[in-house]
Protein backbone atom coordinates (compact mmCIF):
# COMPACT_ATOMS: atom_id res chain seq x y z
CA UNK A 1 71.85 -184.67 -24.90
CA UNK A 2 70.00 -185.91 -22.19
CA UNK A 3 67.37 -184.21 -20.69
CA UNK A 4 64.21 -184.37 -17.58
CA UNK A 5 61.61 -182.15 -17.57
CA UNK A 6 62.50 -180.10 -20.56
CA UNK A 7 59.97 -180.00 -24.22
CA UNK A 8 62.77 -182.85 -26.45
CA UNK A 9 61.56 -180.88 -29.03
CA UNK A 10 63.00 -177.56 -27.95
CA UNK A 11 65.95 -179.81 -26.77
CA UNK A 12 66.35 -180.96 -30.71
CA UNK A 13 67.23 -177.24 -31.53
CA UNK A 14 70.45 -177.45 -29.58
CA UNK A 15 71.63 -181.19 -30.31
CA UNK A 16 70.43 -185.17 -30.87
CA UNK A 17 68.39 -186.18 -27.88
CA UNK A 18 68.95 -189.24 -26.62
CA UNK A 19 66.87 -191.42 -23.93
CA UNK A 20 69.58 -192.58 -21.60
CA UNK A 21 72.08 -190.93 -19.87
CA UNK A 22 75.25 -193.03 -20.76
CA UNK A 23 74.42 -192.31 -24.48
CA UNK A 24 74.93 -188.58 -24.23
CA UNK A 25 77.58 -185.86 -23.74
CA UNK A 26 75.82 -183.35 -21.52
CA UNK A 27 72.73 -183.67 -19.49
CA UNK A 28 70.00 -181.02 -18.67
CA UNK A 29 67.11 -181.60 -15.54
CA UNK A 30 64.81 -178.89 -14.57
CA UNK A 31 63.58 -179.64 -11.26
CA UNK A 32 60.77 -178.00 -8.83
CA UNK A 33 61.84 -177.16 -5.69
CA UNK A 34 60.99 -179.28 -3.16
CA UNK A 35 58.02 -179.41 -1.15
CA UNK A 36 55.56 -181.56 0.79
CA UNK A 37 51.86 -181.84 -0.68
CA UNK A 38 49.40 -180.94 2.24
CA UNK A 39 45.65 -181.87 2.12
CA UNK A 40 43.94 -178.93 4.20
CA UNK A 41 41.96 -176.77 1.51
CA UNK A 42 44.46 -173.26 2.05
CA UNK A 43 47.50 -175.47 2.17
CA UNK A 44 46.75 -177.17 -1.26
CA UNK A 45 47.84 -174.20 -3.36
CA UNK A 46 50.78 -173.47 -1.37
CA UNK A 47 54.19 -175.39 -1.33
CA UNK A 48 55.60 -176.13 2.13
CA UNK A 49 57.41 -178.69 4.38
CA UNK A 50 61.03 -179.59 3.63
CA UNK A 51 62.73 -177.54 1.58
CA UNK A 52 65.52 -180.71 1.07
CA UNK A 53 64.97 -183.19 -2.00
CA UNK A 54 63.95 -186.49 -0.71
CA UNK A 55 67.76 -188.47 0.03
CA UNK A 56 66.80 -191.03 -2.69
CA UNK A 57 66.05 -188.43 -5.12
CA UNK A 58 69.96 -186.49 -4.50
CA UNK A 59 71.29 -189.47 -4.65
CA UNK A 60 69.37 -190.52 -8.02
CA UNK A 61 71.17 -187.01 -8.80
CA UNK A 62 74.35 -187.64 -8.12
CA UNK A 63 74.28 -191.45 -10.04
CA UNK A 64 73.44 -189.11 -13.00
CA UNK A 65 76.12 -186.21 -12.61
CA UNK A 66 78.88 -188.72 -12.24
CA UNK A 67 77.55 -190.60 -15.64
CA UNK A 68 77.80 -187.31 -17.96
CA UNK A 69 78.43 -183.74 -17.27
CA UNK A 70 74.62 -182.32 -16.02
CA UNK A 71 73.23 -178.56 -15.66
CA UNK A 72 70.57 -178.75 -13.03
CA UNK A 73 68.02 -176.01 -13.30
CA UNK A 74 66.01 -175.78 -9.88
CA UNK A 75 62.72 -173.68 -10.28
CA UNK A 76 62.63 -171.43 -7.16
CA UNK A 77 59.16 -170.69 -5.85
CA UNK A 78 60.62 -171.00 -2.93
CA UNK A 79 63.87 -171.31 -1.18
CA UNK A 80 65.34 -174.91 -1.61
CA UNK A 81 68.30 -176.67 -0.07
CA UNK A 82 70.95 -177.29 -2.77
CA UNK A 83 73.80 -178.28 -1.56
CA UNK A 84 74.14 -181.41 -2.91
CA UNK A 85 73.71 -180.95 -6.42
CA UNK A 86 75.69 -177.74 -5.84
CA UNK A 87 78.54 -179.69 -5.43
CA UNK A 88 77.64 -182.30 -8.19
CA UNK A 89 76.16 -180.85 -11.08
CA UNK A 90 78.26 -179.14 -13.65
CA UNK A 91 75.93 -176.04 -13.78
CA UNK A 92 73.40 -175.29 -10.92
CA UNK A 93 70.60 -172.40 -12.15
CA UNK A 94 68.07 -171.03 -9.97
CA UNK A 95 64.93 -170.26 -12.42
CA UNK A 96 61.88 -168.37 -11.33
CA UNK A 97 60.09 -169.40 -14.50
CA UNK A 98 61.90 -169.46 -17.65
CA UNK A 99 61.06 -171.17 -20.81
CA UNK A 100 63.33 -174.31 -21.97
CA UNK A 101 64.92 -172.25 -24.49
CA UNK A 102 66.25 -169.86 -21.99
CA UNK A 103 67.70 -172.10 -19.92
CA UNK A 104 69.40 -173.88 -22.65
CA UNK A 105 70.78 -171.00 -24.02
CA UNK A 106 72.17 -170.65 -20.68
CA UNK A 107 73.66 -174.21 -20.91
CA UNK A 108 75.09 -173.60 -24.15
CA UNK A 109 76.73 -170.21 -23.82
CA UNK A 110 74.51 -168.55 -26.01
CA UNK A 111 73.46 -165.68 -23.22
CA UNK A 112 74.76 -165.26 -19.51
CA UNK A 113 72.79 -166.20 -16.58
CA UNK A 114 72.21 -163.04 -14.58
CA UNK A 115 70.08 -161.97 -11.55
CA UNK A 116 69.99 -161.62 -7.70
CA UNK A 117 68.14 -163.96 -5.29
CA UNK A 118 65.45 -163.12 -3.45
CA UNK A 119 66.14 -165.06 -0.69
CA UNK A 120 68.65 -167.04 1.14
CA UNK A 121 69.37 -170.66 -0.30
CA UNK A 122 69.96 -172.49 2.92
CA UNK A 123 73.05 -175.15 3.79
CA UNK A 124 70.75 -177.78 5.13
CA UNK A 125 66.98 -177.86 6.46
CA UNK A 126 68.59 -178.21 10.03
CA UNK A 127 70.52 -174.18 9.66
CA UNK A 128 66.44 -173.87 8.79
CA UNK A 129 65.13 -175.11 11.64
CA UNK A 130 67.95 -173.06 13.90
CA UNK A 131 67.04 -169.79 12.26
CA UNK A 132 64.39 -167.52 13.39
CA UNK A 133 61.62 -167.47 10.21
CA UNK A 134 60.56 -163.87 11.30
CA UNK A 135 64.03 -162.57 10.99
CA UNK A 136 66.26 -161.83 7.43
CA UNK A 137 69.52 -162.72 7.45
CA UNK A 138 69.21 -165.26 10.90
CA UNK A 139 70.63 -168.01 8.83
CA UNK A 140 74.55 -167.97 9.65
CA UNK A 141 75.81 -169.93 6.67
CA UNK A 142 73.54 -169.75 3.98
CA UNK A 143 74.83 -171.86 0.50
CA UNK A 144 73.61 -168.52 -1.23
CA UNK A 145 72.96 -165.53 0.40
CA UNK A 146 69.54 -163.58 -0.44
CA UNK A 147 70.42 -160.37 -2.59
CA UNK A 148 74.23 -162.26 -4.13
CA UNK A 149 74.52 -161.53 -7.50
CA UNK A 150 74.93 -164.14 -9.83
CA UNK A 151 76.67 -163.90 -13.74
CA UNK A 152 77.24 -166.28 -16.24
């Protein structure tokens, strides 16, 4: 197994960790959503700007979910555009905190992944930009929709 931004040692319970992608089976990346650091004092210890990934980072991404099967786990502080690793990664989790071992015993079948979003996942930052930010539900064609259930 390969794996970004998850403890190899709590990877090691679950299988041989290797360090490059061609020399594994399966593939596990927790990511943060995206956001764009500010430098005013109040906007320091908030996340805001894009909710996309940066292009060179999806397509980084996408290099690695056509090399070996990858669940992406996306930490959601915050809403975060997902459609293209929605449509590339093997497994796509939303996470609002969970420990490594929880997520990988999502990956490997051990326990179901279960909850309901608390907001929308949007398409694309431009359905964003068209919506009105004062108004639930103003996004016509969400990728998730805020309240969908998701299990296993």
């Amino acid at each position: 197994m390969y794996v970004e931004n998850v403890d190899p040692a709590v990877a090691a319970r679950y299988g041989r960790v290797v360090d490059r992608p061609e020399e594994a089976d399966l593939a596990v990346v927790r990511l943060q959503a995206p956001y764009e650091q500010r430098e005013s004092p109040l906007e320091r210890h908030f996340h805001s700007g894009s909710l996309e990934f940066p292009p060179e980072e999806i397509r980084r991404l996408e290099a690695l979910c056509a090399t070996v099967p990858t669940a992406v786990d996306v930490f959601l502080d915050r809403p975060a555009v997902l459609t293209g690793l929605s449509s590339a990664a093997a497994l796509l989790t939303g996470s609002f905190g969970a420990y490594d071992d929880l997520v990988l015993d999502v990956v490997f079948g051990r326990c179901d992944a279960e909850g309901v979003l608390p907001f929308d996942l949007p398409s694309s930052m431009a359905e964003v930009e068209a919506s009105f930010g004062d108004v639930p539900f103003s996004m016509p064609n969400p990728l998730f929709r805020c309240g969908r259930r998701a299990d296993g």
